[in-house]
PDB file of N, CA and C in Angstrom:
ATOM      1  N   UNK A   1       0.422  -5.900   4.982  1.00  0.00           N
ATOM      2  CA  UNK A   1       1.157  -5.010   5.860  1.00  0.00           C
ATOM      3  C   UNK A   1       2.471  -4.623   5.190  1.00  0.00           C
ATOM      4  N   UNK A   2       3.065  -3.400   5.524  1.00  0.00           N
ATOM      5  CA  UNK A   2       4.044  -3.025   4.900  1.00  0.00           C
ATOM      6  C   UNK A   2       5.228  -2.493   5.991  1.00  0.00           C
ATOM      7  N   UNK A   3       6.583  -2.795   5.837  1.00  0.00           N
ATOM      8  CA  UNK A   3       7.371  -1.950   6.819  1.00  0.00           C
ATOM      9  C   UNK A   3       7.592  -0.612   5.795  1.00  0.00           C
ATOM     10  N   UNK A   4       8.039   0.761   6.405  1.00  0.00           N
ATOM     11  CA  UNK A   4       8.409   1.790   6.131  1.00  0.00           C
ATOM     12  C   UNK A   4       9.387   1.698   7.043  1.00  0.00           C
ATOM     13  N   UNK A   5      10.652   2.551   6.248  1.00  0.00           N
ATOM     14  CA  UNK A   5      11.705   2.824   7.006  1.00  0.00           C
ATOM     15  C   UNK A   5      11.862   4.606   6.264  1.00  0.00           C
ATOM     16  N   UNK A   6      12.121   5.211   7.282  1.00  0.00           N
ATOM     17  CA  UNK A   6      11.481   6.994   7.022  1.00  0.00           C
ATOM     18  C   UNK A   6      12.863   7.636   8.038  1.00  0.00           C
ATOM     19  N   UNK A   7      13.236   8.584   7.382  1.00  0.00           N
ATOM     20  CA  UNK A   7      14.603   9.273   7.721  1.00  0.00           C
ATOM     21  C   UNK A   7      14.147  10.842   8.154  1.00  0.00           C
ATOM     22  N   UNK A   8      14.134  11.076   9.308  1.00  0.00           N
ATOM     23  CA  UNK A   8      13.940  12.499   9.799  1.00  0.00           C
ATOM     24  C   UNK A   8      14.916  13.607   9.833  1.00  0.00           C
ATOM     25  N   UNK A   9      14.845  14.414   8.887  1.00  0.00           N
ATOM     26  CA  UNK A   9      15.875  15.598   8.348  1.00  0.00           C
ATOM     27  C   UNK A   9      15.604  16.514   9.798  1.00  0.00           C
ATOM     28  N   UNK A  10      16.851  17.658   9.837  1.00  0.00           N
ATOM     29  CA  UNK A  10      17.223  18.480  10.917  1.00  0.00           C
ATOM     30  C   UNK A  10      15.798  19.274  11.285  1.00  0.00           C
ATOM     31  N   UNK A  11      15.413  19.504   9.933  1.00  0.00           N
ATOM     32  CA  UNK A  11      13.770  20.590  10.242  1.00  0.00           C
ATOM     33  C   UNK A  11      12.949  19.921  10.526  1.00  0.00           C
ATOM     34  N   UNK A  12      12.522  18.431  10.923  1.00  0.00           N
ATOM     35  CA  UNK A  12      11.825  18.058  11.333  1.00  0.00           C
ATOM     36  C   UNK A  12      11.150  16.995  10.203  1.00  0.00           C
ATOM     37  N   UNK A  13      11.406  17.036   8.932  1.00  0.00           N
ATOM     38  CA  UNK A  13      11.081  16.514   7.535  1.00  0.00           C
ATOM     39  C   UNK A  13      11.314  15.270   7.550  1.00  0.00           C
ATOM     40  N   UNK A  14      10.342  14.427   7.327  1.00  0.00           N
ATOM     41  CA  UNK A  14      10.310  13.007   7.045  1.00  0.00           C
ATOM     42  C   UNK A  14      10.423  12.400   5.631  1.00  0.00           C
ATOM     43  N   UNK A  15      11.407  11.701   5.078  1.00  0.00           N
ATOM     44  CA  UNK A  15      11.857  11.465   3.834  1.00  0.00           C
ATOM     45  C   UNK A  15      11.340   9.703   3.765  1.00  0.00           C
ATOM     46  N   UNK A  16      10.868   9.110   2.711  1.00  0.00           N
ATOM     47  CA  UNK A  16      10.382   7.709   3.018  1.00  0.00           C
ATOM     48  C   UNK A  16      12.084   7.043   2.403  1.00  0.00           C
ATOM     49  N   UNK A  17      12.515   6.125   2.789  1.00  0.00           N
ATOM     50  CA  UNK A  17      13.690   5.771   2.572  1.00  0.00           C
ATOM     51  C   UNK A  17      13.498   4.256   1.529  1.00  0.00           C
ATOM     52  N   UNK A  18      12.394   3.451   2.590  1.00  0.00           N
ATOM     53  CA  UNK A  18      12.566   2.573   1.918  1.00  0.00           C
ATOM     54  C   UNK A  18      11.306   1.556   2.268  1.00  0.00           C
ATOM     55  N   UNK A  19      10.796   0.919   1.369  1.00  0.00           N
ATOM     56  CA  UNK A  19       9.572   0.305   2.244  1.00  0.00           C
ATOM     57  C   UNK A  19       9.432  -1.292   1.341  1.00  0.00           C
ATOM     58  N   UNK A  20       9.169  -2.075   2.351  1.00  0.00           N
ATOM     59  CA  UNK A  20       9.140  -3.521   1.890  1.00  0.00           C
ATOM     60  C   UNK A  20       7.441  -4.368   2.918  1.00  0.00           C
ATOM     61  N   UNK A  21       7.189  -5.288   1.963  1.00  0.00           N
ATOM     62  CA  UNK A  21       6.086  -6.030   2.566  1.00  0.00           C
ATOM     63  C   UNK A  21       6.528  -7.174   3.610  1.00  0.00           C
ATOM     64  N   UNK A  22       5.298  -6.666   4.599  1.00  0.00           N
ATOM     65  CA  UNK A  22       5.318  -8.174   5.475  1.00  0.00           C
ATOM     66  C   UNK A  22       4.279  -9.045   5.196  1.00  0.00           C
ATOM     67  N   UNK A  23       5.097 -10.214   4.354  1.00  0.00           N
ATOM     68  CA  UNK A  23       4.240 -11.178   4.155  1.00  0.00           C
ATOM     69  C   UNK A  23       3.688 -11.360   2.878  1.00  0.00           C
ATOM     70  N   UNK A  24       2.952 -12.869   2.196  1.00  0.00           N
ATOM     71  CA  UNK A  24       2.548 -12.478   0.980  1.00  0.00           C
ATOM     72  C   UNK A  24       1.228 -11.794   0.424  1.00  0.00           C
ATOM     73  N   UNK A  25       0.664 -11.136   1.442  1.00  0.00           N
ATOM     74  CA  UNK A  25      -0.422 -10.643   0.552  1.00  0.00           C
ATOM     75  C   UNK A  25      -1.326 -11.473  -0.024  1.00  0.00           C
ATOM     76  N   UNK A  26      -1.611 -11.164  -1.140  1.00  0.00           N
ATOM     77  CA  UNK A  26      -1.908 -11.737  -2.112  1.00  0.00           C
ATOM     78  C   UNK A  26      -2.119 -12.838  -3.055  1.00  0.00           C
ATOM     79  N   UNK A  27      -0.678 -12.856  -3.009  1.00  0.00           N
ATOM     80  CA  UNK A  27       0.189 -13.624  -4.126  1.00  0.00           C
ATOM     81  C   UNK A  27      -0.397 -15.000  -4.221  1.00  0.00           C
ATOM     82  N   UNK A  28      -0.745 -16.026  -3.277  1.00  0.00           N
ATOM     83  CA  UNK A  28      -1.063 -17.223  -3.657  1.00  0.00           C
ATOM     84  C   UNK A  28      -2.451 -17.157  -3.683  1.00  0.00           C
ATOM     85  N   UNK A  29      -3.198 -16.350  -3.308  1.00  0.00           N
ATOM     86  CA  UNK A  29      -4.214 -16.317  -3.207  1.00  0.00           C
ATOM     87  C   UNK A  29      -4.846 -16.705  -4.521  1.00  0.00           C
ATOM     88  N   UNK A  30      -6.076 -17.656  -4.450  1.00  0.00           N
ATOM     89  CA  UNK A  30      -6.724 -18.294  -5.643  1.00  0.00           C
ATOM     90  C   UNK A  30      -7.855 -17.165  -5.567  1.00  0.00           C
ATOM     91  N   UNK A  31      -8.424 -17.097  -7.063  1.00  0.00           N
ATOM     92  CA  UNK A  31      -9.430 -15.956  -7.696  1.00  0.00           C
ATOM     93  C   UNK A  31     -10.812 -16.699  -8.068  1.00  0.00           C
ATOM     94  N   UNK A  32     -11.706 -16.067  -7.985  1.00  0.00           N
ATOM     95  CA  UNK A  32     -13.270 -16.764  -8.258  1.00  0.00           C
ATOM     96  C   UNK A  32     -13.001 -17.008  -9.726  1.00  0.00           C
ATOM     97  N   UNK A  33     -12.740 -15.388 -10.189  1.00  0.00           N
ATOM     98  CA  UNK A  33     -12.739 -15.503 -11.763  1.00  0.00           C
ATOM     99  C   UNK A  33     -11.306 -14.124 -11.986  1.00  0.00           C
ATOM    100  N   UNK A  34     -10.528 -14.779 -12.902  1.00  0.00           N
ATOM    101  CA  UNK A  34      -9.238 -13.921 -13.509  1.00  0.00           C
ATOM    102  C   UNK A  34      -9.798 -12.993 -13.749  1.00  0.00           C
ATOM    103  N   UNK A  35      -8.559 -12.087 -13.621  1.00  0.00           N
ATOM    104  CA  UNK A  35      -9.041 -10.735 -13.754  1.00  0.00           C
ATOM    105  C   UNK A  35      -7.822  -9.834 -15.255  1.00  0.00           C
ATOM    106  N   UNK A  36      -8.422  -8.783 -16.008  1.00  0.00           N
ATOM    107  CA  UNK A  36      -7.964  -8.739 -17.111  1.00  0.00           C
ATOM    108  C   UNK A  36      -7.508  -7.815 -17.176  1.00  0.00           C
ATOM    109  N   UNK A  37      -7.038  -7.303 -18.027  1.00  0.00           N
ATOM    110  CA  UNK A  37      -6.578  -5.469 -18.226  1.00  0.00           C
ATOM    111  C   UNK A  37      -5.419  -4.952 -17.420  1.00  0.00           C
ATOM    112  N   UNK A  38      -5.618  -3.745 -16.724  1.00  0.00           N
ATOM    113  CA  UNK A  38      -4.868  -3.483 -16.181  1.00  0.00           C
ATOM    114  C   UNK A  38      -4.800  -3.946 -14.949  1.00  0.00           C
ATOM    115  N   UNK A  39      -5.786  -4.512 -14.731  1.00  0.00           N
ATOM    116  CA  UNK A  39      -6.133  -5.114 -12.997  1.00  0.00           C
ATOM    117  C   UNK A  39      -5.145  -6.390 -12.938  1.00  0.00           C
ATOM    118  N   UNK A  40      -4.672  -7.499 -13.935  1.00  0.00           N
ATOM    119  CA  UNK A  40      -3.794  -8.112 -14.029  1.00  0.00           C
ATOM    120  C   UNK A  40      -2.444  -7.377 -14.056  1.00  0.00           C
ATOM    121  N   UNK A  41      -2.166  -7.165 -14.692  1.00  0.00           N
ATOM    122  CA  UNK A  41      -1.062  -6.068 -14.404  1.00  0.00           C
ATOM    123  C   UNK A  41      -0.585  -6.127 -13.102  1.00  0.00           C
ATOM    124  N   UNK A  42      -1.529  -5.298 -12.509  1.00  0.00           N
ATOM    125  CA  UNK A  42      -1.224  -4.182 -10.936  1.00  0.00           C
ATOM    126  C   UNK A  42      -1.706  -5.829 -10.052  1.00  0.00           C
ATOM    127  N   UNK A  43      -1.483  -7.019 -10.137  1.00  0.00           N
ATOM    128  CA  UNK A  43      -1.754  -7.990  -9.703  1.00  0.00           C
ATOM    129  C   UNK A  43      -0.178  -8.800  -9.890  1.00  0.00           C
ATOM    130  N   UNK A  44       0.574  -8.527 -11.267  1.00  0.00           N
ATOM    131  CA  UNK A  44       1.422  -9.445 -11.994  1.00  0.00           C
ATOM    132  C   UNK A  44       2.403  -8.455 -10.719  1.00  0.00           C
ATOM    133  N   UNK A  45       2.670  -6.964 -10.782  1.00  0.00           N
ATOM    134  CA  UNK A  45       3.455  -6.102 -10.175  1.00  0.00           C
ATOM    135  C   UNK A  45       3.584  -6.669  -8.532  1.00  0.00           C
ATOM    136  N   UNK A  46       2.523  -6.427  -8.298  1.00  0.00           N
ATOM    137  CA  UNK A  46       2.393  -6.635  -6.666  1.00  0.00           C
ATOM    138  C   UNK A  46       3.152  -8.068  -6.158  1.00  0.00           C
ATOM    139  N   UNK A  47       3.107  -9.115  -6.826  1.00  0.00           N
ATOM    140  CA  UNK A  47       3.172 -10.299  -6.982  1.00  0.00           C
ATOM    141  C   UNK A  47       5.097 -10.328  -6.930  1.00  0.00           C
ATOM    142  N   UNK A  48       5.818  -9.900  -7.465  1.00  0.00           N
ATOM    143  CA  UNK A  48       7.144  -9.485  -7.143  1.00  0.00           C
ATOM    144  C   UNK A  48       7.623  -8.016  -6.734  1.00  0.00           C
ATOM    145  N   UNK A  49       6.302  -7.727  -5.603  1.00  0.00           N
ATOM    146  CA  UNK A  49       7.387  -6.486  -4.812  1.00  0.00           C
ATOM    147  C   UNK A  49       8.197  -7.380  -4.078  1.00  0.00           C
ATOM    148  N   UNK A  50       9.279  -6.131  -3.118  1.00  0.00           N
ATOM    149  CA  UNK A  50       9.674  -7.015  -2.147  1.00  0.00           C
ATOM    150  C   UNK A  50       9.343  -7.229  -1.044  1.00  0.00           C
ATOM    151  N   UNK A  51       9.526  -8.871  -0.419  1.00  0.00           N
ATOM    152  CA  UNK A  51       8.774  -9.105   0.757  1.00  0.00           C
ATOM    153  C   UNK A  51       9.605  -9.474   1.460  1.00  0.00           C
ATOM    154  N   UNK A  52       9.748  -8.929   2.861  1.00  0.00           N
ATOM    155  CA  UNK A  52      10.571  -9.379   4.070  1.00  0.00           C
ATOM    156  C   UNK A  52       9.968 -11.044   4.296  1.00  0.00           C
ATOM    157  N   UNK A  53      11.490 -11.581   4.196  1.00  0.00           N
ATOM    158  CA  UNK A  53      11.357 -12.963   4.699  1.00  0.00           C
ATOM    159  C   UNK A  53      12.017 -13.379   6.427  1.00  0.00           C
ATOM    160  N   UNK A  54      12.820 -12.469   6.733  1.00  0.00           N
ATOM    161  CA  UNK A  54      13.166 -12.677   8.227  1.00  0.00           C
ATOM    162  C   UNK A  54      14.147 -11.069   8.839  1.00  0.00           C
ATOM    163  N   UNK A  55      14.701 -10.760   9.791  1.00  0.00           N
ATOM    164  CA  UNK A  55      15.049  -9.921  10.378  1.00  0.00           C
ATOM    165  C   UNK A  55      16.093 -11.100  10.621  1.00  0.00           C
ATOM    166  N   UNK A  56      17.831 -10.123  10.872  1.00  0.00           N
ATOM    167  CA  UNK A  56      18.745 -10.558  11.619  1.00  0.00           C
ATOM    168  C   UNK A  56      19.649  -9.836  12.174  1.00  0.00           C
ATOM    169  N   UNK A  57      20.280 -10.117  13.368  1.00  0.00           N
ATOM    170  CA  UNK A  57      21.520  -9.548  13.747  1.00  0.00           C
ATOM    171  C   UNK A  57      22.222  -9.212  13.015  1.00  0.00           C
ATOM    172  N   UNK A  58      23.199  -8.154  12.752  1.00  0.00           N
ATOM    173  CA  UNK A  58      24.761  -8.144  12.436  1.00  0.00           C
ATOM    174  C   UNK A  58      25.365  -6.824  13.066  1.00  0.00           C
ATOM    175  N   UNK A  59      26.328  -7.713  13.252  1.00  0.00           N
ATOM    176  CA  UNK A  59      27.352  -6.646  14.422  1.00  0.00           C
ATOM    177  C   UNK A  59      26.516  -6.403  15.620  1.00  0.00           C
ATOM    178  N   UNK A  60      27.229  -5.598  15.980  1.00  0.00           N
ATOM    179  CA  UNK A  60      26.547  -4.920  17.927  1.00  0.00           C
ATOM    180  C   UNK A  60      25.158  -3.461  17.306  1.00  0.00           C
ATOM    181  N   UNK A  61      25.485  -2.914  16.936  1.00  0.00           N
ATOM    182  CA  UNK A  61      23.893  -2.221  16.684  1.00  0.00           C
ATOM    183  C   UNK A  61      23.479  -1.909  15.123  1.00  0.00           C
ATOM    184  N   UNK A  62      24.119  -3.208  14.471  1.00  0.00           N
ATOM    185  CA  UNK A  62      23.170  -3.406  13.330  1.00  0.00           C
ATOM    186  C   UNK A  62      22.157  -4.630  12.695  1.00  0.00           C
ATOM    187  N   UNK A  63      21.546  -4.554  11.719  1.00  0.00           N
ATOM    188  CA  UNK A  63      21.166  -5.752  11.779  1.00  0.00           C
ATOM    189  C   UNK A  63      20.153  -6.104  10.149  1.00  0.00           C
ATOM    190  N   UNK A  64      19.986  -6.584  10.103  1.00  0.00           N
ATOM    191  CA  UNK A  64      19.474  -7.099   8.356  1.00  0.00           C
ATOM    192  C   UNK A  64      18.328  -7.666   8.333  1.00  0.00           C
ATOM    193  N   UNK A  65      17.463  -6.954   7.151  1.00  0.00           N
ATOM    194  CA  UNK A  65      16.593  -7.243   6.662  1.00  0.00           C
ATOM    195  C   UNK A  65      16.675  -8.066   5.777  1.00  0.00           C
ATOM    196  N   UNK A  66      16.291  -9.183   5.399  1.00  0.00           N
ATOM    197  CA  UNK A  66      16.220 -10.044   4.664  1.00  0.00           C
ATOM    198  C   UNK A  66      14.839 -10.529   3.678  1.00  0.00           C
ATOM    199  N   UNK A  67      15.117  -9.622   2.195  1.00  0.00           N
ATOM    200  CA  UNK A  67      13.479 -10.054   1.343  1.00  0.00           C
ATOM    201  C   UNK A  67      14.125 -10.578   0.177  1.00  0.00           C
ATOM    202  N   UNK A  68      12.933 -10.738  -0.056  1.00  0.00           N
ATOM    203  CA  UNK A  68      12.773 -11.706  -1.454  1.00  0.00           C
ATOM    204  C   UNK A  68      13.729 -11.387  -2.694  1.00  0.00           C
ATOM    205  N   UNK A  69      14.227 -10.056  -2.403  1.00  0.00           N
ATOM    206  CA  UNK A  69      14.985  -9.391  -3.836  1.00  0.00           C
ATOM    207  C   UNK A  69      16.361  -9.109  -3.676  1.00  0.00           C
ATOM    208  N   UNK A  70      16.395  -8.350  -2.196  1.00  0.00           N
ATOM    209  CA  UNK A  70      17.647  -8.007  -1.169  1.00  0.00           C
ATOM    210  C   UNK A  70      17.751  -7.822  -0.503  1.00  0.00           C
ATOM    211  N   UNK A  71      18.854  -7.905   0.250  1.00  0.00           N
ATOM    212  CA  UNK A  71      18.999  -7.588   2.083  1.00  0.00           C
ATOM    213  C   UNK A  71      19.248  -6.323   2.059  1.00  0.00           C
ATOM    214  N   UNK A  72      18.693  -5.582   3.438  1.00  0.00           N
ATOM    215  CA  UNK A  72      19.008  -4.454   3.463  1.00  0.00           C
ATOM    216  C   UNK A  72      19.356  -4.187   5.111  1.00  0.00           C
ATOM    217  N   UNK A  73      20.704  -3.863   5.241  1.00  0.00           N
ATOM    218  CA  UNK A  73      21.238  -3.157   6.086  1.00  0.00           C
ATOM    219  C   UNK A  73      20.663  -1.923   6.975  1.00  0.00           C
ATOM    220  N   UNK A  74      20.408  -1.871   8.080  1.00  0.00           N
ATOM    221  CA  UNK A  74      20.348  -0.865   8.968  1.00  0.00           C
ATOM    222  C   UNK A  74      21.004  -0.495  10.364  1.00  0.00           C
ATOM    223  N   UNK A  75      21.038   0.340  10.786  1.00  0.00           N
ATOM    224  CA  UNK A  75      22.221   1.254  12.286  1.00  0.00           C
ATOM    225  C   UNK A  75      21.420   1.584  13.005  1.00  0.00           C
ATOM    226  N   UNK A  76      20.978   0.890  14.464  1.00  0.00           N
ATOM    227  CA  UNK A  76      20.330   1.820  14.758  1.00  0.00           C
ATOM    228  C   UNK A  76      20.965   2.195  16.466  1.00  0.00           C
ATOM    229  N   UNK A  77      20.755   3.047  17.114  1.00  0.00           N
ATOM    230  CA  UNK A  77      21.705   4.035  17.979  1.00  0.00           C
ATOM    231  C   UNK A  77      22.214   3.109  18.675  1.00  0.00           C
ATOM    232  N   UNK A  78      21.398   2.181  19.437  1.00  0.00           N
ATOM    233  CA  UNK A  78      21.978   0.964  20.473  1.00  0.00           C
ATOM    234  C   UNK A  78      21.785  -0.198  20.338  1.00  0.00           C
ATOM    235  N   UNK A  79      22.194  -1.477  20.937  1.00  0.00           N
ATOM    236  CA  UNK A  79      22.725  -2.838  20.922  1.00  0.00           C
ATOM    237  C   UNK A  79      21.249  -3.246  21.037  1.00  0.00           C
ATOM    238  N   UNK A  80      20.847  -2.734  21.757  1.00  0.00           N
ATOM    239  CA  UNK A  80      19.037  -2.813  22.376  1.00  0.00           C
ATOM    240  C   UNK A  80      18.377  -3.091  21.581  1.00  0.00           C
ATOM    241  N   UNK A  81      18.314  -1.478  20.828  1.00  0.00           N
ATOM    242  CA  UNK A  81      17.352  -1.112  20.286  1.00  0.00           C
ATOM    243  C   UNK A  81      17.387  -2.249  18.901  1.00  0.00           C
ATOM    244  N   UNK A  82      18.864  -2.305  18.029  1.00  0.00           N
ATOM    245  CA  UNK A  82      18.567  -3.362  17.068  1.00  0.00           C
ATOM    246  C   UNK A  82      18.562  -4.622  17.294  1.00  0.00           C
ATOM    247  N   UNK A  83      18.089  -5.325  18.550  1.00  0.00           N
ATOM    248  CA  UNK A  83      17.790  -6.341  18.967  1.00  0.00           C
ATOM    249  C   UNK A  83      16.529  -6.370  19.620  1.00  0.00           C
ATOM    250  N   UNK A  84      16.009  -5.617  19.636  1.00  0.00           N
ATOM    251  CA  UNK A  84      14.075  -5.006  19.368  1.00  0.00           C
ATOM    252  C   UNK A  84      13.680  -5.262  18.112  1.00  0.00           C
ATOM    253  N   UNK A  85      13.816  -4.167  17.252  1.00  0.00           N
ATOM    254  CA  UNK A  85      13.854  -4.287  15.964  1.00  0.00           C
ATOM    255  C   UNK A  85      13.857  -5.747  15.586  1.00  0.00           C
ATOM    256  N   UNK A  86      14.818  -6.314  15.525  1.00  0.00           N
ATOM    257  CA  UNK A  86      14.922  -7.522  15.057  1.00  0.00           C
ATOM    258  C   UNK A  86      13.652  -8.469  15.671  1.00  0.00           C
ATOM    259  N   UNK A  87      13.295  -8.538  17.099  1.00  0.00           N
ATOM    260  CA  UNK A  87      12.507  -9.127  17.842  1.00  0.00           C
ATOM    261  C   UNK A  87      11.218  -8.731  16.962  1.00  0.00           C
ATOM    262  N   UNK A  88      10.860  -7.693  16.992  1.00  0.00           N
ATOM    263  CA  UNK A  88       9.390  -6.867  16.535  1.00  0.00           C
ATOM    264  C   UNK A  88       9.249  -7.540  15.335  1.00  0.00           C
ATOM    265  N   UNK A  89       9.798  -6.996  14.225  1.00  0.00           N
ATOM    266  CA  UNK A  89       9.698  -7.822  13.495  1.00  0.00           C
ATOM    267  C   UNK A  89       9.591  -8.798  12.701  1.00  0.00           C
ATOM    268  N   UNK A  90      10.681  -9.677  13.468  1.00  0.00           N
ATOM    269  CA  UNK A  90       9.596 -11.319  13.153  1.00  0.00           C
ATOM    270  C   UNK A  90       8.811 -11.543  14.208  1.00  0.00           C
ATOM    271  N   UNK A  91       8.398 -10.840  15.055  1.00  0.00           N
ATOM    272  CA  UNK A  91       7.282 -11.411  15.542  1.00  0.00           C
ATOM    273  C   UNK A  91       5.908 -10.832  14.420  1.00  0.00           C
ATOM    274  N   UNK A  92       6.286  -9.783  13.829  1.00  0.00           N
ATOM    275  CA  UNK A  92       4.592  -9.355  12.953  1.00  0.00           C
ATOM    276  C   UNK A  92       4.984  -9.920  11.488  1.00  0.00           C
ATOM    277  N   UNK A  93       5.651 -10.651  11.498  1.00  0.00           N
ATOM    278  CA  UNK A  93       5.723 -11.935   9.859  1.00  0.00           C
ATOM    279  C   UNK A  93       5.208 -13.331  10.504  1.00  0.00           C
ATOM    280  N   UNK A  94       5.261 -13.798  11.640  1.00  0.00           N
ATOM    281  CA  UNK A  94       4.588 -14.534  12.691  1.00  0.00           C
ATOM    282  C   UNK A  94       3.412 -13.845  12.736  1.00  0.00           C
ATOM    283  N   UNK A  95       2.828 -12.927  13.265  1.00  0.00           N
ATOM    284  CA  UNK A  95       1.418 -12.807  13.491  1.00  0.00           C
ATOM    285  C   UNK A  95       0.792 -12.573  11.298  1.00  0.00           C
ATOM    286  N   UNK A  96       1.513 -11.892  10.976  1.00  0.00           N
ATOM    287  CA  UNK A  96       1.198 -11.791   9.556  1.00  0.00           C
ATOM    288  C   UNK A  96       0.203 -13.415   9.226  1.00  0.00           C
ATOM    289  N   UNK A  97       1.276 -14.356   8.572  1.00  0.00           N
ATOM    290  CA  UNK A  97       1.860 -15.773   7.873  1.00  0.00           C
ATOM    291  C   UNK A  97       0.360 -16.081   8.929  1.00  0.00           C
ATOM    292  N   UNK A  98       0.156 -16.092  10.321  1.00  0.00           N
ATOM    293  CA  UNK A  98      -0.980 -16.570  11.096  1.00  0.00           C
ATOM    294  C   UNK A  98      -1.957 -15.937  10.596  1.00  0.00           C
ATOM    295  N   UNK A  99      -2.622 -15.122  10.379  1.00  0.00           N
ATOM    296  CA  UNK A  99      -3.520 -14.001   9.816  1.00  0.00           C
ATOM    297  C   UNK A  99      -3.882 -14.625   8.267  1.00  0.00           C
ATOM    298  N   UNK A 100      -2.389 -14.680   7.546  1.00  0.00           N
ATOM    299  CA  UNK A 100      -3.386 -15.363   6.211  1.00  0.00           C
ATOM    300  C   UNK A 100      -3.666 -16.439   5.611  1.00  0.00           C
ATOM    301  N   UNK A 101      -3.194 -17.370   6.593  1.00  0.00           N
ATOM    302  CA  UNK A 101      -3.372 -18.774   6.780  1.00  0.00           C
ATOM    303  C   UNK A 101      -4.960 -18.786   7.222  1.00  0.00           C
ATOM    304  N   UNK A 102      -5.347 -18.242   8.228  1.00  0.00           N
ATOM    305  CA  UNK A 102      -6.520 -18.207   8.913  1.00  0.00           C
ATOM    306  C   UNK A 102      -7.400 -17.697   7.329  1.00  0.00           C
ATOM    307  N   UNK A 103      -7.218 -16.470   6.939  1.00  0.00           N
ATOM    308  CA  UNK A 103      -8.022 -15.910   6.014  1.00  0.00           C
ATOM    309  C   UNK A 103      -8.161 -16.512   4.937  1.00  0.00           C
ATOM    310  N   UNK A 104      -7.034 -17.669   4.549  1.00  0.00           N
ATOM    311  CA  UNK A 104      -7.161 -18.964   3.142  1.00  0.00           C
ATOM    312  C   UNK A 104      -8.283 -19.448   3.887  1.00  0.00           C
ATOM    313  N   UNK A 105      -8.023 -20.100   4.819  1.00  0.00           N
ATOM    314  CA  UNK A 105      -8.494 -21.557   5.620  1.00  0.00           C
ATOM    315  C   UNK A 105     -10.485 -20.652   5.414  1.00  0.00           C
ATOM    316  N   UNK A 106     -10.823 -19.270   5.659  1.00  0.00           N
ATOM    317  CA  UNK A 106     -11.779 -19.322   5.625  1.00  0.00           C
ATOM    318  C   UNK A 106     -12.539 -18.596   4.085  1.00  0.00           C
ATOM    319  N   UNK A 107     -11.320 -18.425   3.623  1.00  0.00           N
ATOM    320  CA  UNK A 107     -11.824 -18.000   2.227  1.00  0.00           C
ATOM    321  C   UNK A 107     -12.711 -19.695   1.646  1.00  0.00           C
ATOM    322  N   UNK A 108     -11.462 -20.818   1.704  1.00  0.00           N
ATOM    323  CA  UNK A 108     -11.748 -22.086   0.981  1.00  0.00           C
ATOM    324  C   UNK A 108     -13.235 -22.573   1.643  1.00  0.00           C
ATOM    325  N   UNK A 109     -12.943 -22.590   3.088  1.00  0.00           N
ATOM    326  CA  UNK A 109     -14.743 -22.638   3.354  1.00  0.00           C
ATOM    327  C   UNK A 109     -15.813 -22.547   2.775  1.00  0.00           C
ATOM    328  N   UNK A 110     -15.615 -20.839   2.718  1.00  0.00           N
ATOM    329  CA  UNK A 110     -16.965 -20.239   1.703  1.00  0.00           C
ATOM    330  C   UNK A 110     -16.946 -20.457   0.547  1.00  0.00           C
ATOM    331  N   UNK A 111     -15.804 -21.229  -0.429  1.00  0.00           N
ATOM    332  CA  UNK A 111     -15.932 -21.326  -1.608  1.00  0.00           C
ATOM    333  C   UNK A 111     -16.650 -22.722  -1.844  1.00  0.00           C
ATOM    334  N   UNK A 112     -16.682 -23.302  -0.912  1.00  0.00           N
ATOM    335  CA  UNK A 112     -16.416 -24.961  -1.243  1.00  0.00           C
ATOM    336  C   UNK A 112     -18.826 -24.861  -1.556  1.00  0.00           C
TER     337      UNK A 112
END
């Protein structure tokens, strides 16, 4: 899963601003058989994008993203709303982290 954060210009134009992963993906995931070429590569890459590790408060309607590489700052109109935000989001690194725990637990099954 991925967050997008996307900036809507006056004409209606959606600009992608900035986008980070929820969760690891991949990354620990054990392989039947290594993989070579460029497929390692685009494996080595993926392996240090950045990944949201938690959501936090700061100030009255801002609040921080917190990944693996850097925090990133956001404004959003009300006290509310970035205390949603913040809520939403670790709750889907919670449902994430549950999701690929489950999907190890039944990968190792079928391997065994």
């Amino acid at each position: 899963m991925r967050l997008l954060c996307v900036k809507q210009k006056g004409g209606g134009q959606v600009s992608l601003k900035s986008e980070v992963g929820l969760g690891a993906g991949d990354k620990g995931k054990e392989r039947e058989k290594p993989r070579e070429g460029k497929e390692k590569e685009r494996d080595a890459s993926k392996d240090c994008r950045n990944v949201i590790e938690s959501a936090e408060p700061k100030g009255e309607r801002e609040f921080v993203i917190l990944t693996s590489n850097r925090s990133q700052t956001y404004a959003a109109e009300t006290s509310a709303m970035s205390a949603m935000w913040v809520e939403k989001i670790n709750e889907a690194l919670v449902r994430g982290n549950a999701h690929l725990q489950t999907r190890t637990q039944a990968w190792r099954l079928e391997s065994r």
